[in-house]
Protein backbone atom coordinates (compact mmCIF):
# COMPACT_ATOMS: atom_id res chain seq x y z
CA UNK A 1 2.72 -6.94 -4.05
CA UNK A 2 4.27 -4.69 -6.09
CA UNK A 3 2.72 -6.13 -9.51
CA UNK A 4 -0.91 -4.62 -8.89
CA UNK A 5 -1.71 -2.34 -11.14
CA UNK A 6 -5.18 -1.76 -10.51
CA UNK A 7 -6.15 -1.57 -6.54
CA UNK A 8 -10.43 -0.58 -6.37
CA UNK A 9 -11.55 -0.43 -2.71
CA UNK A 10 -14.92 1.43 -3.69
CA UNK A 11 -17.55 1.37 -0.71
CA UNK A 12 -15.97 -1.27 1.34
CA UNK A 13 -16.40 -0.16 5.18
CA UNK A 14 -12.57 0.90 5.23
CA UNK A 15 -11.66 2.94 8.26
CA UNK A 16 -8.62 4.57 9.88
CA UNK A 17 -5.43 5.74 8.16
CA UNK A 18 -3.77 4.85 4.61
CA UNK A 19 -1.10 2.28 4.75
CA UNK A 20 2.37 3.62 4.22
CA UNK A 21 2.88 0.50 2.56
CA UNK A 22 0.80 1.72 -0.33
CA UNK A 23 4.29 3.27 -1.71
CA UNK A 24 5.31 -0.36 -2.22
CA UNK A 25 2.80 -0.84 -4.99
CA UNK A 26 4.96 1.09 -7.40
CA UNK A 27 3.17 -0.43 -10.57
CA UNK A 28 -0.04 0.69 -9.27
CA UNK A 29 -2.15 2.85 -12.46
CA UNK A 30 -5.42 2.91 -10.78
CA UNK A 31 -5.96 3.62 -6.77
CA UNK A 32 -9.90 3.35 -5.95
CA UNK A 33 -10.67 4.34 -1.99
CA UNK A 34 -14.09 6.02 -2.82
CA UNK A 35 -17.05 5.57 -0.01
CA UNK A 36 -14.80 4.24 2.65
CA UNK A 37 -13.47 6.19 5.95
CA UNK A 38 -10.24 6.95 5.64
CA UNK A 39 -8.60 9.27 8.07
CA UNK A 40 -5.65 11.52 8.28
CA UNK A 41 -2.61 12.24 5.84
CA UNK A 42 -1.60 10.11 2.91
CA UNK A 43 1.77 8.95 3.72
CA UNK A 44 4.49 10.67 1.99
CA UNK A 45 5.99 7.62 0.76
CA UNK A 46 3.27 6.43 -1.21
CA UNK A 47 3.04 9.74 -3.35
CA UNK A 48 6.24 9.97 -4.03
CA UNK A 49 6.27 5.76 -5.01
CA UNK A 50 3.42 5.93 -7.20
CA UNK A 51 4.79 7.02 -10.69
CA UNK A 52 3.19 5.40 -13.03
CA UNK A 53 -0.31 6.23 -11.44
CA UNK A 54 -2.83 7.24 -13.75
CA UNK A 55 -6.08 7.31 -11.51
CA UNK A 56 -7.04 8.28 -7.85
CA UNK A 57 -10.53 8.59 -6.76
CA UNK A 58 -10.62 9.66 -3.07
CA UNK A 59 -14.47 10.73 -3.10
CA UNK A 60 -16.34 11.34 0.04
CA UNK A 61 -13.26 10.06 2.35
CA UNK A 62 -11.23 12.41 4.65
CA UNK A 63 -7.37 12.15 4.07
CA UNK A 64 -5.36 15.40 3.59
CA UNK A 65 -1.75 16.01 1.94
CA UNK A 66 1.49 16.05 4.74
């Protein structure tokens, strides 16, 4: 999993929280979770994993920063 690079979940129905294992996708450039309904905190893990990421669009979902 960790060769993504580009991971767009745009307007899919998603619900509940972010995956800590998100921080395994340590290629990832591009992060898409737009129009879904997310919950809670983004895991501290997968910030601190995701180096080489150039683009995050969170619009309209409700995660906040532990």
């Amino acid at each position: 999993m960790t060769a993504i690079k580009n991971l767009v979940l745009f307007q899919n129905k998603l619900n509940g929280t972010l995956p800590r294992s998100f921080g395994n996708l340590t290629n990832l450039k591009t992060l898409v979770l737009a129009q879904n309904s997310f919950s809670g905190a983004v895991p501290f893990d997968a910030r601190g994993s995701l180096s080489n990421i150039q683009m995050i669009l969170l619009q309209t979902i409700h995660v906040f920063l532990e």
